[in-house]
C-alpha atoms as a PDB file:
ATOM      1  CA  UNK A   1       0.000   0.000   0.000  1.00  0.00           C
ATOM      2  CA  UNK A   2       1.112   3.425  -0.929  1.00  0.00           C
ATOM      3  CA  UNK A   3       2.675   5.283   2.249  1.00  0.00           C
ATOM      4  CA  UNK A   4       1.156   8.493   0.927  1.00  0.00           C
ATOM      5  CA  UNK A   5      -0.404  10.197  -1.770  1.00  0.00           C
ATOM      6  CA  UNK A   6      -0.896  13.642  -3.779  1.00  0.00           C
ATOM      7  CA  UNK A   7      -4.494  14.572  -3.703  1.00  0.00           C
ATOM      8  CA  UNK A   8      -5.902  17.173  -4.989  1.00  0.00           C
ATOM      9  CA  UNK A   9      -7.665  19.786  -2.969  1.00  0.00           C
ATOM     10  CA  UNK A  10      -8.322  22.687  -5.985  1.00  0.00           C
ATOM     11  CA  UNK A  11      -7.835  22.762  -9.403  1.00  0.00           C
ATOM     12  CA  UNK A  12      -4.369  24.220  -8.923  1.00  0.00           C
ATOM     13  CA  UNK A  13      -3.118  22.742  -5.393  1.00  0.00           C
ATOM     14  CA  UNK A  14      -2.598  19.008  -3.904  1.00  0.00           C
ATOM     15  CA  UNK A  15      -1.678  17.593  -1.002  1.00  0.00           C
ATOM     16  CA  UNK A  16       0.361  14.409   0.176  1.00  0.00           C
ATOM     17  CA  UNK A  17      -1.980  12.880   2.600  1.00  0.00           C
ATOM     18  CA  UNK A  18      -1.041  10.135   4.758  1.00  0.00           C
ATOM     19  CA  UNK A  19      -1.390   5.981   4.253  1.00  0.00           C
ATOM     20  CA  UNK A  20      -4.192   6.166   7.795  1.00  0.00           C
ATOM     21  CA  UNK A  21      -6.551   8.075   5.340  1.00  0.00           C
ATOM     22  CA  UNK A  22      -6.451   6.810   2.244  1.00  0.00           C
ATOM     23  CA  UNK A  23      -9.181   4.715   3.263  1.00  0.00           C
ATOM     24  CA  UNK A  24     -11.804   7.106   4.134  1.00  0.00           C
ATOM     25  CA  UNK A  25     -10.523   9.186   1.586  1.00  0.00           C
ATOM     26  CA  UNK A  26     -11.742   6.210  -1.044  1.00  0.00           C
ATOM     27  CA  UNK A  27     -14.292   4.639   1.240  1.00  0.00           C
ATOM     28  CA  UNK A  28     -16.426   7.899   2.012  1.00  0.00           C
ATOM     29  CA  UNK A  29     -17.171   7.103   5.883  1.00  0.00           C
ATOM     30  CA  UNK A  30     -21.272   8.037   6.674  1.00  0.00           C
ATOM     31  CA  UNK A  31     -19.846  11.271   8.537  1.00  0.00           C
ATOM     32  CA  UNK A  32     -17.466  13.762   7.697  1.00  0.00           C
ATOM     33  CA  UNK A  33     -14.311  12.786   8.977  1.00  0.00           C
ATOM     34  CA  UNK A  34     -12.522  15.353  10.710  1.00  0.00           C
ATOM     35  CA  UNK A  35      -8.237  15.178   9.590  1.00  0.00           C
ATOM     36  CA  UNK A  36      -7.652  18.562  11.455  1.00  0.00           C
ATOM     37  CA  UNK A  37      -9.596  20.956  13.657  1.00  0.00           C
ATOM     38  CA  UNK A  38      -8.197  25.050  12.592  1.00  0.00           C
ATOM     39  CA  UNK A  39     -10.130  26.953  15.190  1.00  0.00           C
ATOM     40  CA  UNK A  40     -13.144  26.103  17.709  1.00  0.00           C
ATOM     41  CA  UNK A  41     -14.445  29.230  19.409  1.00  0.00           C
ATOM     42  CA  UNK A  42     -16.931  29.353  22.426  1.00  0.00           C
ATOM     43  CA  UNK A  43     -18.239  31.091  25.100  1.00  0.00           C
ATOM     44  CA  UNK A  44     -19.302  30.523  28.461  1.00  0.00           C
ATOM     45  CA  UNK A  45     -18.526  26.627  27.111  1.00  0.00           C
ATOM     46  CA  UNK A  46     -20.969  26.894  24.410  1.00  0.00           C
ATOM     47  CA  UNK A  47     -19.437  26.058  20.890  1.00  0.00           C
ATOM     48  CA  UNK A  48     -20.334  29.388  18.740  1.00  0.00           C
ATOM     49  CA  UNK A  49     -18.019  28.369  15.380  1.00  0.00           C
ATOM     50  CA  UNK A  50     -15.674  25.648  14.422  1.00  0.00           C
ATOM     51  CA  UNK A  51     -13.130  25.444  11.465  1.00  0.00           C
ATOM     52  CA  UNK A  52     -11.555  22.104  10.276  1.00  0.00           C
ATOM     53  CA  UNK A  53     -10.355  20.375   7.481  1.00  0.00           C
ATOM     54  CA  UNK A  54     -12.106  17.484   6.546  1.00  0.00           C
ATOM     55  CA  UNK A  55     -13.015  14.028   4.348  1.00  0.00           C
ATOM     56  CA  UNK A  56     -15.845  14.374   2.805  1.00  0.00           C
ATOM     57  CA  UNK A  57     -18.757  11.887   3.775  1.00  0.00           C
ATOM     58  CA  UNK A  58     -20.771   9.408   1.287  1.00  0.00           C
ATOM     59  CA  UNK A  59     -23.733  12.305   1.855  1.00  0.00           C
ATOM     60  CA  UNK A  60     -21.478  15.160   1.535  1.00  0.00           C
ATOM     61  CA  UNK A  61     -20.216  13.995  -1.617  1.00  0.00           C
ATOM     62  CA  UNK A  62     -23.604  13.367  -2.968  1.00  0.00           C
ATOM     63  CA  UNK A  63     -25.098  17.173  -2.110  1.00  0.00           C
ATOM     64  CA  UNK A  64     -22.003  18.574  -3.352  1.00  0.00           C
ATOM     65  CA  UNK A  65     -20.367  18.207  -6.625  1.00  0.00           C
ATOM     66  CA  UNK A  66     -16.701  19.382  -6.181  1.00  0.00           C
ATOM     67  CA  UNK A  67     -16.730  17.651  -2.982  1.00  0.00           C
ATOM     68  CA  UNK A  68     -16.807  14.755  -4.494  1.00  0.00           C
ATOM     69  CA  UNK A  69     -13.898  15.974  -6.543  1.00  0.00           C
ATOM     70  CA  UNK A  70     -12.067  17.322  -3.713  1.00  0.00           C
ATOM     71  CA  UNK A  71     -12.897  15.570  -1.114  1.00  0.00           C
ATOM     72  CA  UNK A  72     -10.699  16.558   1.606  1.00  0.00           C
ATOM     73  CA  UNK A  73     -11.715  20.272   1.984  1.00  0.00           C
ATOM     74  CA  UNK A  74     -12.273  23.144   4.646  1.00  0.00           C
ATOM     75  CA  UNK A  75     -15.557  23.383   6.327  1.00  0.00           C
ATOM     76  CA  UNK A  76     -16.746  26.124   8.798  1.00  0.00           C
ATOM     77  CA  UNK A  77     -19.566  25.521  11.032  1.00  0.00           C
ATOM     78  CA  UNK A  78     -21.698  27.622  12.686  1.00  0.00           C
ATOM     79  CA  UNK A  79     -23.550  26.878  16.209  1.00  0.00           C
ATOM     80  CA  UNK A  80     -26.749  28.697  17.358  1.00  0.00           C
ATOM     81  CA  UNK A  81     -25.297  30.699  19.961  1.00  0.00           C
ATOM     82  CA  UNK A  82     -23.564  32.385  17.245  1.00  0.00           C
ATOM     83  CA  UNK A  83     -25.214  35.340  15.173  1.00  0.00           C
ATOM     84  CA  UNK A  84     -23.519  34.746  11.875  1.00  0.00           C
ATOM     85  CA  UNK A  85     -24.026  35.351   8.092  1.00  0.00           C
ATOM     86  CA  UNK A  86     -26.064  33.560   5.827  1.00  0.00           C
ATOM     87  CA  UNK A  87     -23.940  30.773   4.510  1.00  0.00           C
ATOM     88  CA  UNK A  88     -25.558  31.016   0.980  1.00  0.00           C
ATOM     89  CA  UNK A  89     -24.183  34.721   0.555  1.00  0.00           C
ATOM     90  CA  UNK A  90     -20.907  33.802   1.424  1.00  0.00           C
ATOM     91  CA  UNK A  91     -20.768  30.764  -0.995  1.00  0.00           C
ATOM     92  CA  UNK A  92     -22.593  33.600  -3.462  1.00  0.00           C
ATOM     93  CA  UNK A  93     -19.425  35.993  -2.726  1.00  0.00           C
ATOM     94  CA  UNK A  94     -16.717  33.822  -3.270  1.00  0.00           C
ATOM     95  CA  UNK A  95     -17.847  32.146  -6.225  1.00  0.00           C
ATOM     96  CA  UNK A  96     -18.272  35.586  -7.534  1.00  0.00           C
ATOM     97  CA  UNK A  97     -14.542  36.017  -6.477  1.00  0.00           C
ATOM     98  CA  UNK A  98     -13.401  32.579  -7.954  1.00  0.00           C
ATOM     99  CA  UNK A  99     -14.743  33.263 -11.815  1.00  0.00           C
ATOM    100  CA  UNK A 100     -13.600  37.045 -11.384  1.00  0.00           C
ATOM    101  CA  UNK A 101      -9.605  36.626 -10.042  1.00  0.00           C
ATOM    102  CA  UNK A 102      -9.295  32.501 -10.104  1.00  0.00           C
ATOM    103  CA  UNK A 103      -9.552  31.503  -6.345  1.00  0.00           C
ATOM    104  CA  UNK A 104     -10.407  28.214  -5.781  1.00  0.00           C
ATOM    105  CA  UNK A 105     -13.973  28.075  -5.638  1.00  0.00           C
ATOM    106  CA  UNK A 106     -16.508  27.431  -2.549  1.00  0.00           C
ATOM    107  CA  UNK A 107     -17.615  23.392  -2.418  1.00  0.00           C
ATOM    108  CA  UNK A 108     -20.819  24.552  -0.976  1.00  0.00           C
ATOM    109  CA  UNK A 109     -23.297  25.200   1.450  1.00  0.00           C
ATOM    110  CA  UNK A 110     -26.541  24.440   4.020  1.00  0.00           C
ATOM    111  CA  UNK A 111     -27.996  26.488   6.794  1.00  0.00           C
ATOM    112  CA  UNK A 112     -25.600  25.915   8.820  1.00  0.00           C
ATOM    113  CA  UNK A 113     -22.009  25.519   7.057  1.00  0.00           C
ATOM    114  CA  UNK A 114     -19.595  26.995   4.707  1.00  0.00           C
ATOM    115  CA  UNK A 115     -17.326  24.454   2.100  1.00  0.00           C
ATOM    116  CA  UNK A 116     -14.743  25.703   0.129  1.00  0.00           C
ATOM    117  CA  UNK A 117     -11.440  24.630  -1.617  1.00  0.00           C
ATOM    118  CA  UNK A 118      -8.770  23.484   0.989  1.00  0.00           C
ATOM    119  CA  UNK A 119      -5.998  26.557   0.789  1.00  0.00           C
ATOM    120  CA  UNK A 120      -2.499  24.537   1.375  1.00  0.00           C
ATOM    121  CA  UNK A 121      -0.068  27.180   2.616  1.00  0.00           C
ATOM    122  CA  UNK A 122       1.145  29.741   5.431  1.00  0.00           C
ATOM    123  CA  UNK A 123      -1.397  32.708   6.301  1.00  0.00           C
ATOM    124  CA  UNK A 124       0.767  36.192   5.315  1.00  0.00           C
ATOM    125  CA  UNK A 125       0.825  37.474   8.668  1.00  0.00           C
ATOM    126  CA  UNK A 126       2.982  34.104   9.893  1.00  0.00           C
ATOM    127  CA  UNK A 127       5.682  35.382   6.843  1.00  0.00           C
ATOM    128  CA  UNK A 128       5.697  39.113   7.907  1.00  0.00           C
ATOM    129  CA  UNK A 129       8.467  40.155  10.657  1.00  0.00           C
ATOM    130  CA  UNK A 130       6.322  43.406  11.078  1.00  0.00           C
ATOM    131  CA  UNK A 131       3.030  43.521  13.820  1.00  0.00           C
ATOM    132  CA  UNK A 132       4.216  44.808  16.828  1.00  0.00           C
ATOM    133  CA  UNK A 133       2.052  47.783  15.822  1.00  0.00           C
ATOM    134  CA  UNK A 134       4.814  50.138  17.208  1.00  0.00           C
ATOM    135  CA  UNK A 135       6.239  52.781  14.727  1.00  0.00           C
ATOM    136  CA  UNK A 136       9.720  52.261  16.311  1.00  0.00           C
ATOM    137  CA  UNK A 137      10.153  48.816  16.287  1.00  0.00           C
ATOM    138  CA  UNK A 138       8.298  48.044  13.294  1.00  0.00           C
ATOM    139  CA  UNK A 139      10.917  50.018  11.472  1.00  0.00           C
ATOM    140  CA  UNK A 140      13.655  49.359  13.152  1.00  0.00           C
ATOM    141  CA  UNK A 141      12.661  45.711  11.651  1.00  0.00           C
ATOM    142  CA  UNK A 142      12.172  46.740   8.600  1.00  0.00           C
ATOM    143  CA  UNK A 143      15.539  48.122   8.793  1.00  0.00           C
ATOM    144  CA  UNK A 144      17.234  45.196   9.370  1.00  0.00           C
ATOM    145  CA  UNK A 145      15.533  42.822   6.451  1.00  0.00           C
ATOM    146  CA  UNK A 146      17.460  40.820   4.327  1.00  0.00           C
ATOM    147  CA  UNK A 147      17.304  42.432   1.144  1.00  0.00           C
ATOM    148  CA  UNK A 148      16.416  39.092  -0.752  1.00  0.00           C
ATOM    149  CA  UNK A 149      13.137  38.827   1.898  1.00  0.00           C
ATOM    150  CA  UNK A 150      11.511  42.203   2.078  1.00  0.00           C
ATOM    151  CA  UNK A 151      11.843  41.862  -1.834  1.00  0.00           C
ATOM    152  CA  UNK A 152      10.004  38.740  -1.772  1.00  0.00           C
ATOM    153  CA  UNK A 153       7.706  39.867   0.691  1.00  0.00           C
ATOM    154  CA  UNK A 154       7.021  43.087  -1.075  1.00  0.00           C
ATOM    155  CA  UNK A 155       5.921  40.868  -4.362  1.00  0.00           C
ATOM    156  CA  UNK A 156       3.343  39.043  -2.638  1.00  0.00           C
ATOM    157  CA  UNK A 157       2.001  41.951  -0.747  1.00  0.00           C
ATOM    158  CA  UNK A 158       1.580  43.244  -4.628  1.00  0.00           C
ATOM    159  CA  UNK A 159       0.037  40.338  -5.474  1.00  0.00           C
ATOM    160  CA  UNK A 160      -2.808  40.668  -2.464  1.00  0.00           C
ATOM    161  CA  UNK A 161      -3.107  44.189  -3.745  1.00  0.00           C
ATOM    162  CA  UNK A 162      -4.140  43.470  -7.020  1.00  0.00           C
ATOM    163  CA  UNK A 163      -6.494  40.524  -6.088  1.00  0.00           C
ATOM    164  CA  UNK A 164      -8.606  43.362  -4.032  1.00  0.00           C
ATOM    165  CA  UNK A 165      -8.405  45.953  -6.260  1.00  0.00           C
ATOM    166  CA  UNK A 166      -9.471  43.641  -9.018  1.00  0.00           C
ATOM    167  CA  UNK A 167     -12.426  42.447  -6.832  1.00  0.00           C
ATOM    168  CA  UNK A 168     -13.097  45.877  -5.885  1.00  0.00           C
ATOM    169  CA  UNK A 169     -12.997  47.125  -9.777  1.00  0.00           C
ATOM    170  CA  UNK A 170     -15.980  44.498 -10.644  1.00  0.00           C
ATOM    171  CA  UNK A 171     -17.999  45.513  -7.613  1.00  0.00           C
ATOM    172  CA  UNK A 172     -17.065  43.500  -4.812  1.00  0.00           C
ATOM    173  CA  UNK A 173     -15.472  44.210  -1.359  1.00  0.00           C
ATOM    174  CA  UNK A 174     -14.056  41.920   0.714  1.00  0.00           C
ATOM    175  CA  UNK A 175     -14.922  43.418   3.473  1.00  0.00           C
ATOM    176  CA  UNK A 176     -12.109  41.461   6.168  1.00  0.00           C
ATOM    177  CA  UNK A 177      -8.603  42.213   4.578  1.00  0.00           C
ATOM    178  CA  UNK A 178      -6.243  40.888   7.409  1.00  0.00           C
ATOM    179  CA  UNK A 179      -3.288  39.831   6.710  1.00  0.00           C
ATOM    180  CA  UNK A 180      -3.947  35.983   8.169  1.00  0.00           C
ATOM    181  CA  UNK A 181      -6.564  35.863   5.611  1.00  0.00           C
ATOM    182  CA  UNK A 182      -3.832  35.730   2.818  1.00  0.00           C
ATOM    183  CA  UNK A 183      -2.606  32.570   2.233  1.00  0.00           C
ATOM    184  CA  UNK A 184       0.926  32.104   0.431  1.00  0.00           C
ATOM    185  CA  UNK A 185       0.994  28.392  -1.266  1.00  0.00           C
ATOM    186  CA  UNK A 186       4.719  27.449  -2.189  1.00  0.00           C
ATOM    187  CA  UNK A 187       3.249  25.144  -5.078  1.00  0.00           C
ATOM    188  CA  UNK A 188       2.301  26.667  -7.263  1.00  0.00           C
ATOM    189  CA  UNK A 189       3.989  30.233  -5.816  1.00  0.00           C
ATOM    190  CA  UNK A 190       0.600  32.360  -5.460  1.00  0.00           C
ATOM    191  CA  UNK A 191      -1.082  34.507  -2.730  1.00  0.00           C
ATOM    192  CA  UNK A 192      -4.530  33.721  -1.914  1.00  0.00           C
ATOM    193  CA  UNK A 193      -7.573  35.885  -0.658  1.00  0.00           C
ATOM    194  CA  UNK A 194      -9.656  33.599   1.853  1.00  0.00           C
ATOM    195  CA  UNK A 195     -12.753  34.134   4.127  1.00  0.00           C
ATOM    196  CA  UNK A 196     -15.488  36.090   2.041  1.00  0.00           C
ATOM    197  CA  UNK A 197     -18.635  35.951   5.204  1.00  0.00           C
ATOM    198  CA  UNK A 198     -18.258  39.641   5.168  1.00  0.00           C
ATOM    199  CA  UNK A 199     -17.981  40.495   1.383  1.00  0.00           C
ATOM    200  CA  UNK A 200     -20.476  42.842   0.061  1.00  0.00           C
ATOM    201  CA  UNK A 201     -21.536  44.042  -3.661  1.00  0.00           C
ATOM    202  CA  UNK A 202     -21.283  47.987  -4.370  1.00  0.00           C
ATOM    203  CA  UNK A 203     -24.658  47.935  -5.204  1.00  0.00           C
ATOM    204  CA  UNK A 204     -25.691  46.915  -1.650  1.00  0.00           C
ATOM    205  CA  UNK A 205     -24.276  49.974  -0.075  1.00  0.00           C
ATOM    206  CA  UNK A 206     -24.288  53.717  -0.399  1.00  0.00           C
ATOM    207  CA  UNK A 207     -21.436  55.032  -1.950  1.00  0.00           C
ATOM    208  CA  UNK A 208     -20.056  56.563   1.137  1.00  0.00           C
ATOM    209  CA  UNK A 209     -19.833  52.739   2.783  1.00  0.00           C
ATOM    210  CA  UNK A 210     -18.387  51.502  -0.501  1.00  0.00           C
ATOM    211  CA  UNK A 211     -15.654  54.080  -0.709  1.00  0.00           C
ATOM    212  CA  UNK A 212     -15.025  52.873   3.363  1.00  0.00           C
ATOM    213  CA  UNK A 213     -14.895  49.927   2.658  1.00  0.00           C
ATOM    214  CA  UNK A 214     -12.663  49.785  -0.023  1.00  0.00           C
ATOM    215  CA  UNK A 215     -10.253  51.818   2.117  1.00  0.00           C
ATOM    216  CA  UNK A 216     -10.204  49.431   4.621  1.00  0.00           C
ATOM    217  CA  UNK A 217      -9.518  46.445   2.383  1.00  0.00           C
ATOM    218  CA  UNK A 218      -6.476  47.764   1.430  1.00  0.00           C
ATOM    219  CA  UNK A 219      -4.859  49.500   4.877  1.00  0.00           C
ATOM    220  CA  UNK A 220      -2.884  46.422   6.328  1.00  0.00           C
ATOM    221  CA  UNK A 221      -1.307  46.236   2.491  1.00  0.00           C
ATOM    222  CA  UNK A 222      -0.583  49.957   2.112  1.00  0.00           C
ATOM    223  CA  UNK A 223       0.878  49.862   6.005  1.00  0.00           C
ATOM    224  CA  UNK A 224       3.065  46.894   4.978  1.00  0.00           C
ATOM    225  CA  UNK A 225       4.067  48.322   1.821  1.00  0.00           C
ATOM    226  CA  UNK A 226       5.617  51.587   3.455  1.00  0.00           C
ATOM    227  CA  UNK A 227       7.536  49.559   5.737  1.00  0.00           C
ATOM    228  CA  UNK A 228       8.917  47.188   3.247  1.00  0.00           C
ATOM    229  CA  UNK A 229       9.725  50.388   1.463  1.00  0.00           C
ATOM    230  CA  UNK A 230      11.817  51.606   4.047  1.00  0.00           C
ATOM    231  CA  UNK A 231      13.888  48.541   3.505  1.00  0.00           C
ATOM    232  CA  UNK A 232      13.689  48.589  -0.045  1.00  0.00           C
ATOM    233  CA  UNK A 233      13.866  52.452  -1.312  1.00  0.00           C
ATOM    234  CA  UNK A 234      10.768  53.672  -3.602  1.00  0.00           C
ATOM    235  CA  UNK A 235       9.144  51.022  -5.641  1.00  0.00           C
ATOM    236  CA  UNK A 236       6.954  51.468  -9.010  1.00  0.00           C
ATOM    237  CA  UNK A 237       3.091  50.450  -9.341  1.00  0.00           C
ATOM    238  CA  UNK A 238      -0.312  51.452  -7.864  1.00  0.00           C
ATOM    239  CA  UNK A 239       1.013  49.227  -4.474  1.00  0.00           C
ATOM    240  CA  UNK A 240       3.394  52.103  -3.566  1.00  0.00           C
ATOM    241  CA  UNK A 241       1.619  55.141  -5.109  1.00  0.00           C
ATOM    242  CA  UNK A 242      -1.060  54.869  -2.679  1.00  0.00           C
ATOM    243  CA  UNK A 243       0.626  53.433   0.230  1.00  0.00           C
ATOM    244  CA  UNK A 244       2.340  56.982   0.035  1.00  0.00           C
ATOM    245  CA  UNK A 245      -0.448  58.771  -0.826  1.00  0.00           C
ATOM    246  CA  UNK A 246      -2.334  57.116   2.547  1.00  0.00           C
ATOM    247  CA  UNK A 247       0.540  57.813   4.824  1.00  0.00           C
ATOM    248  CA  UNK A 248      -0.804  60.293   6.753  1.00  0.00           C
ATOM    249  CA  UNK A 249      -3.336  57.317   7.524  1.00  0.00           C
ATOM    250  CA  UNK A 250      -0.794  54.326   7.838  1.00  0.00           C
ATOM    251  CA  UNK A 251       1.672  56.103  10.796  1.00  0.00           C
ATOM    252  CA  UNK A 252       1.733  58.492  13.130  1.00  0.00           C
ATOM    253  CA  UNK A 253       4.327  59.912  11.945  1.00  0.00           C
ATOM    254  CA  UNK A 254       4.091  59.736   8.272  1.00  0.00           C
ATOM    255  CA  UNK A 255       7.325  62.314   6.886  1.00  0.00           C
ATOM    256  CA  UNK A 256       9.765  59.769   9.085  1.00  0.00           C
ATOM    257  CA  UNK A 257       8.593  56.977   7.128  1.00  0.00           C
ATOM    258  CA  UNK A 258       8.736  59.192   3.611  1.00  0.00           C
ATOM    259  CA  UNK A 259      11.847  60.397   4.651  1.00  0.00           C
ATOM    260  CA  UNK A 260      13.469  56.694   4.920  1.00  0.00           C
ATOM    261  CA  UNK A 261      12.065  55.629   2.315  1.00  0.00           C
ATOM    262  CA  UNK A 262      13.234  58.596   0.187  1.00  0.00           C
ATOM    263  CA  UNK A 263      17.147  58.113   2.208  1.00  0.00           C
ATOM    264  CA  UNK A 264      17.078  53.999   0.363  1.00  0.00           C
ATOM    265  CA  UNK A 265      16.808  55.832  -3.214  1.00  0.00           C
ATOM    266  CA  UNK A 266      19.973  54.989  -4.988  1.00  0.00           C
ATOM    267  CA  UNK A 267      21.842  54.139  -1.779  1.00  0.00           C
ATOM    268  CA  UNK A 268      23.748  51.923  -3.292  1.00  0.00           C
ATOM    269  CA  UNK A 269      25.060  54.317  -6.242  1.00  0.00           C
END
């Protein structure tokens, strides 16, 4: 029997899973089978939300299409002591997002639960050295960056740029841009935009709450932008052009930050 083997979890990512599942992986078991539990939240000991990665049961893969294809996939569940979205929206708002930018697509949906795609990777804010939400030390780090990582990192923190401006272009905010829900996958290289429960359409809102909104999708990006700047010296693109438009918004003390950044500009000549 094979000690592992690559299964496919989107139509761009797979995972080696190990020999002790194979078998329910093939053999769909009469309940989902829980591999890995992400999160469980409660309160006062009741369960409000829970967030696993699972195997797909014989009746899961019968409601739901792609789960059959990809059976091992993320579910969220909801309890009723938790007020929550509908479900249905959210499976609405990132299928939306998956035909507009190429995510992997939601697997589906009931009253209670959210399935999508299983994301294999490490959430953004695990990769970034910045956080400590302190002007001084957060740029005394950024100081101190290898050249060869605030590069990198400044390339993906592009890349989750453009997937929410993209979004935002065809009408759709995200709504919860944090930097945990970007997920960088190593194979293939990509950065990917997870948890839509709080997207919303511009023609939902007044224009007012749009223009917020959008705003707010794109401050932790802008914030890390300047920062990775001050490692890196000016950098070309719509990423950087507002990040130093919004300083004012970003820091505290926005002309220290321009002026390091401006300082790295042709240091090296």
């Amino acid at each position: 029997m094979d000690e592992d083997r690559l299964v496919p979890v989107s139509p761009r990512h797979s995972v080696r899973l190990a020999r002790e599942y194979l078998t329910v992986l093939d053999k769909p078991p009469q309940r989902d089978y829980v591999v890995r539990t992400i999160t469980r939240r409660e309160a006062n000991g009741m369960p409000l939300m829970s967030a696993e990665i699972v195997i797909a049961s014989r009746d899961t893969r019968k409601a739901f299409p792609l789960a059959d294809r990809y059976p091992l996939h993320f579910r969220k569940t909801y309890f009723p002591a938790r007020l929550h979205g509908d479900p249905a929206i959210e499976y609405a708002r990132q299928a939306q997002a998956s035909e507009l930018v190429g995510l992997p697509p939601p697997i589906g949906h009931d009253a209670t639960s959210f399935r999508s795609c299983l994301v294999p990777g490490t959430p953004y804010s695990r990769l970034t050295p910045f956080g400590a939400d302190q002007e001084d030390a957060d740029l005394r780090t950024a100081r101190e960056l290898p050249l060869i990582s605030a590069a990198g990192l400044f390339q993906l923190a592009d890349r989750g740029f453009q997937l929410v401006t993209a979004l935002q272009r065809a009408g759709l905010s995200h709504g919860d841009v944090e930097l945990h829900n970007f997920v960088v996958c190593p194979s293939p290289l990509d950065m990917v935009l997870i948890d839509f429960e709080s997207a919303v359409l511009k023609a939902d809102v007044s224009e007012s709450d749009w223009d917020a909104r959008c705003l707010a999708d794109v401050m932790p990006l802008l914030r890390e932008a300047v920062l990775l700047e001050c490692r890196l010296g000016p950098q070309p693109g719509p990423l950087a052009d507002m990040a130093r438009e919004k300083l004012e918004l970003l820091f505290k003390d926005p002309a220290r930050f321009r002026q390091e950044i401006d300082d790295k500009a042709n240091l090296d000549a």
